[in-house]
N, C-alpha and C. Protein backbone atom coordinates (compact mmCIF):
# COMPACT_ATOMS: atom_id res chain seq x y z
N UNK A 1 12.21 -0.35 -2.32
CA UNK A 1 11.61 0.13 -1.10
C UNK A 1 12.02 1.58 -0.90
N UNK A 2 11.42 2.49 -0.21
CA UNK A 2 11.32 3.68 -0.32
C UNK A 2 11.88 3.76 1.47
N UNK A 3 12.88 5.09 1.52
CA UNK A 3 13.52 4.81 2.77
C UNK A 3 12.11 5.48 3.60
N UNK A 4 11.36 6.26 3.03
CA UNK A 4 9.94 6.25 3.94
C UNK A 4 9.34 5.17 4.70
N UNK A 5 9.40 4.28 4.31
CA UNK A 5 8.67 2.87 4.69
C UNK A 5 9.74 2.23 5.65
N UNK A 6 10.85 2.31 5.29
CA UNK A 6 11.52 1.86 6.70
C UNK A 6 11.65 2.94 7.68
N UNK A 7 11.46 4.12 7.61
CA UNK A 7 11.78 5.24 8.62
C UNK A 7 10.18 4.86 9.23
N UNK A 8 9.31 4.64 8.59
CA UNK A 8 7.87 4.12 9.21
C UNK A 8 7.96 3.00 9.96
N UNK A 9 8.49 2.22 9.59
CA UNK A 9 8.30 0.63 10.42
C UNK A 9 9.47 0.08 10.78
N UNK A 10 10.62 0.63 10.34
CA UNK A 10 12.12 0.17 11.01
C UNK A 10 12.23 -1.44 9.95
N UNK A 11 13.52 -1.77 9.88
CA UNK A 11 14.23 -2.18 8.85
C UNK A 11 13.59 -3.66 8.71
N UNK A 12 13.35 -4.07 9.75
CA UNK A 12 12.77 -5.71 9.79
C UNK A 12 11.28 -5.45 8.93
N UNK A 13 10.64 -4.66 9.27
CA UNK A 13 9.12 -4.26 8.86
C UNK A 13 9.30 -4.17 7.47
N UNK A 14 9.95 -3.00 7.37
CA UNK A 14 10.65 -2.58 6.16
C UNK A 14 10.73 -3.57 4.96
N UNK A 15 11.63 -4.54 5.34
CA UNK A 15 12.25 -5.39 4.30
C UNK A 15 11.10 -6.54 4.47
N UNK A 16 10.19 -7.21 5.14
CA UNK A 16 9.11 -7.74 5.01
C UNK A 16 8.29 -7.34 4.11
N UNK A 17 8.13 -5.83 4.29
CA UNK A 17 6.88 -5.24 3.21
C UNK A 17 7.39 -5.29 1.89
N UNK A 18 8.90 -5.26 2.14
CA UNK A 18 9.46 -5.37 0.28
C UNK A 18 9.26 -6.34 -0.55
N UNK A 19 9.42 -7.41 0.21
CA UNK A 19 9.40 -8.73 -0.18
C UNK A 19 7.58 -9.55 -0.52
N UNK A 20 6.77 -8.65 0.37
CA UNK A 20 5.41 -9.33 -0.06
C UNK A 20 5.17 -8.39 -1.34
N UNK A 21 5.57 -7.04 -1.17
CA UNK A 21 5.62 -6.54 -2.75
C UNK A 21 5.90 -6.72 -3.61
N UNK A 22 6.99 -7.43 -3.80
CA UNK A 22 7.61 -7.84 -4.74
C UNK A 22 6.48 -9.27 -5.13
N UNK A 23 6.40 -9.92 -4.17
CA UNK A 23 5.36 -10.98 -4.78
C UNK A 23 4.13 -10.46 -5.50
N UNK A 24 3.35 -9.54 -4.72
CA UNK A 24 2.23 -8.66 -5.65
C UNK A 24 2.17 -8.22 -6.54
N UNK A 25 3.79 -7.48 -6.67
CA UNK A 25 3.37 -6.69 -7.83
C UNK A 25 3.34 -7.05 -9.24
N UNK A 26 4.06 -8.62 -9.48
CA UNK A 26 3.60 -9.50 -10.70
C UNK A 26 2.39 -9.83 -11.21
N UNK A 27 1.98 -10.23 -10.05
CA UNK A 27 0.21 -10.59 -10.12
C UNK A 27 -0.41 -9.58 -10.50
N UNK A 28 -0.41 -8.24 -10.61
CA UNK A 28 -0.86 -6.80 -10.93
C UNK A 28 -0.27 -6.06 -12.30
N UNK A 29 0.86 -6.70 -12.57
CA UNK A 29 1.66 -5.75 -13.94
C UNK A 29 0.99 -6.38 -15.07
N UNK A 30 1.00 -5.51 -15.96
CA UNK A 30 0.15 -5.43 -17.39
C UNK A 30 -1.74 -6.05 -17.28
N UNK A 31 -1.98 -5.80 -16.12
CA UNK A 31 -3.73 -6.06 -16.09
C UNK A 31 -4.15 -4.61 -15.97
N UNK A 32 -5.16 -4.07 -16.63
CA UNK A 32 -6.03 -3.26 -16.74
C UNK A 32 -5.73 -2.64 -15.52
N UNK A 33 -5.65 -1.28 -15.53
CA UNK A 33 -5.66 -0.06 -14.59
C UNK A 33 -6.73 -0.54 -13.65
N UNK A 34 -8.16 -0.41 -14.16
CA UNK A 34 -9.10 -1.05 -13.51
C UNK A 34 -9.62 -2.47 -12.64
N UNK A 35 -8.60 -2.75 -13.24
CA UNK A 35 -8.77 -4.43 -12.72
C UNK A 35 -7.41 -4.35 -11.48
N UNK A 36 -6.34 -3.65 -11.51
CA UNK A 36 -5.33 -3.30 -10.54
C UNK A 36 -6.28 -2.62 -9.65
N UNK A 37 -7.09 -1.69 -10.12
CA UNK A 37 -7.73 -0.78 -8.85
C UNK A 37 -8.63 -1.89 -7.84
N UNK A 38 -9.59 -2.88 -8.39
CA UNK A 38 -10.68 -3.22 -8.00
C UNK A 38 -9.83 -4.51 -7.06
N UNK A 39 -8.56 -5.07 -7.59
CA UNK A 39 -8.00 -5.97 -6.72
C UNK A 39 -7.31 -5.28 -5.26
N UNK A 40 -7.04 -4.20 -5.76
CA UNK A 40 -6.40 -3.51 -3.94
C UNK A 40 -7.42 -2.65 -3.21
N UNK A 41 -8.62 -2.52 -4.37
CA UNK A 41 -9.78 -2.08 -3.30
C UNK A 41 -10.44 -3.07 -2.68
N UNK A 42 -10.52 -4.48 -3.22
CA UNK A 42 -10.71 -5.58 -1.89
C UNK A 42 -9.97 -6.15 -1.09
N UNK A 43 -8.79 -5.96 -1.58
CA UNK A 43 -7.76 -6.17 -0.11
C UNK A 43 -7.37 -5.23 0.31
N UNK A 44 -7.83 -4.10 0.30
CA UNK A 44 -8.15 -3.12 1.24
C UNK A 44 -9.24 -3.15 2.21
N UNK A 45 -10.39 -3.26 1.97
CA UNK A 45 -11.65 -3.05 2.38
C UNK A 45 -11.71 -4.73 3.13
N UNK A 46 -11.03 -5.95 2.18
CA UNK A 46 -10.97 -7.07 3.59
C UNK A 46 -10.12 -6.95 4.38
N UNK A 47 -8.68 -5.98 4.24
CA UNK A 47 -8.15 -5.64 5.82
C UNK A 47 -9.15 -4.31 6.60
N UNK A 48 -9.82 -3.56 5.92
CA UNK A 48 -10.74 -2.84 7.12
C UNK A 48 -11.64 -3.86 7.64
N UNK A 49 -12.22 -4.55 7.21
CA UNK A 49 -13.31 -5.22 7.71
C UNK A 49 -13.02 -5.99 8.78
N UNK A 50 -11.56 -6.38 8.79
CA UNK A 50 -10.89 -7.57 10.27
C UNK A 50 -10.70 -6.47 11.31
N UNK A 51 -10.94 -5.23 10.97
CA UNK A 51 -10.99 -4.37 12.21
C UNK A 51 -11.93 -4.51 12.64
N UNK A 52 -12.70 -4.64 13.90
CA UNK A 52 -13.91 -4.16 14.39
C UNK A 52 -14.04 -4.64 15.78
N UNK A 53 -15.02 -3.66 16.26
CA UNK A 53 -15.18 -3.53 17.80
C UNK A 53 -16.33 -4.38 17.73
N UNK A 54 -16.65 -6.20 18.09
CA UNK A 54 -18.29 -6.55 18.29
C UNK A 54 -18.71 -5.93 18.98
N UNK A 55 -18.54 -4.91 19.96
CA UNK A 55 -19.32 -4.28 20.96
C UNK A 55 -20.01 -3.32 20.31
N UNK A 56 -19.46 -2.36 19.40
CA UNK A 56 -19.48 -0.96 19.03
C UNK A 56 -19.34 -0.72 17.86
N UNK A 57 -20.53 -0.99 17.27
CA UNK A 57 -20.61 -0.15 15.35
C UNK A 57 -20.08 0.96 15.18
N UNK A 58 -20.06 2.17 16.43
CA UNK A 58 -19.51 3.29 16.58
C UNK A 58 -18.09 3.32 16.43
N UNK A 59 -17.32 2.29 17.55
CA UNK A 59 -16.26 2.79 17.36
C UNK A 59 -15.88 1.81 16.48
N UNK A 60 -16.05 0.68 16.10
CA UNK A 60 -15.43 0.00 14.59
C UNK A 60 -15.30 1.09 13.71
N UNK A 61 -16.47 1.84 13.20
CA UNK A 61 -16.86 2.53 12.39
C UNK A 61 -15.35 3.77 12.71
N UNK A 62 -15.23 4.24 13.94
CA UNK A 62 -14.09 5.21 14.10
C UNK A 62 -13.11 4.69 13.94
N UNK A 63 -12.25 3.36 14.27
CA UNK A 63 -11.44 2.62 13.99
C UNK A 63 -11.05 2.62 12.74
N UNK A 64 -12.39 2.19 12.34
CA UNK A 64 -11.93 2.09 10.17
C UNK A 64 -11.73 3.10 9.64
N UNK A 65 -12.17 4.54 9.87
CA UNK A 65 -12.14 5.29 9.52
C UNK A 65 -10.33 6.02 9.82
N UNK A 66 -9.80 5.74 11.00
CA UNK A 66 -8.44 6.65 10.91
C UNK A 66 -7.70 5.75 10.48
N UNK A 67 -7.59 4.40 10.46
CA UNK A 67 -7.15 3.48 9.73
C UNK A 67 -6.90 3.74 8.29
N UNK A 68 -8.36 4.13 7.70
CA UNK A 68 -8.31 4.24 6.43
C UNK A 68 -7.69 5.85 6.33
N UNK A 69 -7.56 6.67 6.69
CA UNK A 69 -6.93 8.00 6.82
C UNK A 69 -5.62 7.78 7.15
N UNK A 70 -4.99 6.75 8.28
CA UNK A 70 -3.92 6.73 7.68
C UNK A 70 -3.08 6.08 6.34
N UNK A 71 -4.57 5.45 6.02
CA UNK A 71 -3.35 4.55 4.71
C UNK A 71 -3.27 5.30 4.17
N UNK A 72 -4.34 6.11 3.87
CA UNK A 72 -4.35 7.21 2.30
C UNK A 72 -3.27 8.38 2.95
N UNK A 73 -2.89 8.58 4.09
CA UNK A 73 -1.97 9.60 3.94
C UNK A 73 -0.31 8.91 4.04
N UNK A 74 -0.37 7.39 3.74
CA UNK A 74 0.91 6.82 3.63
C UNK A 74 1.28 6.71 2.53
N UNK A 75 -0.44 6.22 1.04
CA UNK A 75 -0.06 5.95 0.05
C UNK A 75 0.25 7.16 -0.92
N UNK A 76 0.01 8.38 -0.26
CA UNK A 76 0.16 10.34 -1.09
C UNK A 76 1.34 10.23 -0.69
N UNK A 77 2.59 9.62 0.20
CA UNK A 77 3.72 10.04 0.60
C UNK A 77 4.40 9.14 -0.05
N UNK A 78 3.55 7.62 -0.39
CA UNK A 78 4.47 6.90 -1.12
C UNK A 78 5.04 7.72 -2.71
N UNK A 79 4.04 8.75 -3.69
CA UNK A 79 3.56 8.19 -4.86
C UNK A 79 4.90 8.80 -5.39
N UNK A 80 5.35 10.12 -4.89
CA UNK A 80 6.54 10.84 -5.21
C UNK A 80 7.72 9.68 -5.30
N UNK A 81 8.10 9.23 -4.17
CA UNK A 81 9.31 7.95 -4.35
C UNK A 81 9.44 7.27 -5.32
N UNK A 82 7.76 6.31 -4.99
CA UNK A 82 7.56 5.20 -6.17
C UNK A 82 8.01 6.02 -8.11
N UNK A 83 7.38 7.02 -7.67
CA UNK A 83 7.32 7.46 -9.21
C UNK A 83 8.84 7.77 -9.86
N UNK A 84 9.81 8.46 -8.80
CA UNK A 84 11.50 8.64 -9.13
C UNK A 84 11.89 7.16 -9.39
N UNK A 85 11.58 6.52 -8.39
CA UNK A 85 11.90 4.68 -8.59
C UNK A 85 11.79 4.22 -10.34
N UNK A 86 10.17 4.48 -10.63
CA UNK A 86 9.76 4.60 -12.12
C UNK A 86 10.79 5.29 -13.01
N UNK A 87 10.87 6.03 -12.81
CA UNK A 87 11.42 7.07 -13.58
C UNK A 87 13.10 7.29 -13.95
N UNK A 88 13.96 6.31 -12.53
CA UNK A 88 14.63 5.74 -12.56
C UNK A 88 15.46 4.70 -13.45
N UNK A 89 14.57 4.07 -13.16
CA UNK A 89 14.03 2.81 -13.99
C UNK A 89 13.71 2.54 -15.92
N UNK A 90 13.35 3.83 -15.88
CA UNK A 90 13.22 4.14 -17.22
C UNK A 90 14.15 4.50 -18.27
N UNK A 91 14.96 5.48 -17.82
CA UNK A 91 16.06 5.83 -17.57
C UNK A 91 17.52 5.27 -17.78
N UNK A 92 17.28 4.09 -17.32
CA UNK A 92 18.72 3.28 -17.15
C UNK A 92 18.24 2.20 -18.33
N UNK A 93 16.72 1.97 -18.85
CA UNK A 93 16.81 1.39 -20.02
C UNK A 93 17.06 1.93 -21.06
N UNK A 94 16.56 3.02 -21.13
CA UNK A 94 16.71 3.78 -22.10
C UNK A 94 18.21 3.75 -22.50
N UNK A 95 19.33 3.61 -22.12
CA UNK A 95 20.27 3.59 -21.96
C UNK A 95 21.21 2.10 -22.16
């Protein structure tokens, strides 16, 4: 876990999100780049879709939209961490 993600959601949040990661990220290692992309672009796009205003296509539509602006400016802040984590990681086998 990246101390970003708990400075985001505080330590309970934090260590929740670690732990469903950790379950995911098996289900995802050694499958096709592409096939990793197309599985978190639908559980992406089915958590936008549980957003919505029945009243207002408008503001669903604005809803999903900073929603989706903030993930993408959570997952550009993740990639630096994750990647030292990697790199880390590499590192200490090598060894």
């Amino acid at each position: 876990m990246t101390d970003l993600t708990e400075e985001r959601l505080g330590p309970e949040r934090a260590t929740e999100t670690l732990e469903l990661v950790q379950q995911i990220a098996p289900l995802l290692r050694g499958k096709p780049r592409e096939v990793q992309s197309a599985a978190l672009a639908d559980l992406l796009a089915r958590w936008l879709a549980g957003h919505l205003d029945t009243e207002s296509t408008e503001a669903t539509h604005r809803l999903r939209s900073e929603l989706l602006a903030q993930h993408m400016a959570l997952v550009v802040s993740l990639i630096q961490p994750n990647e030292q984590m990697i790199l880390e990681t590499i590192a200490r086998k090598a060894h």
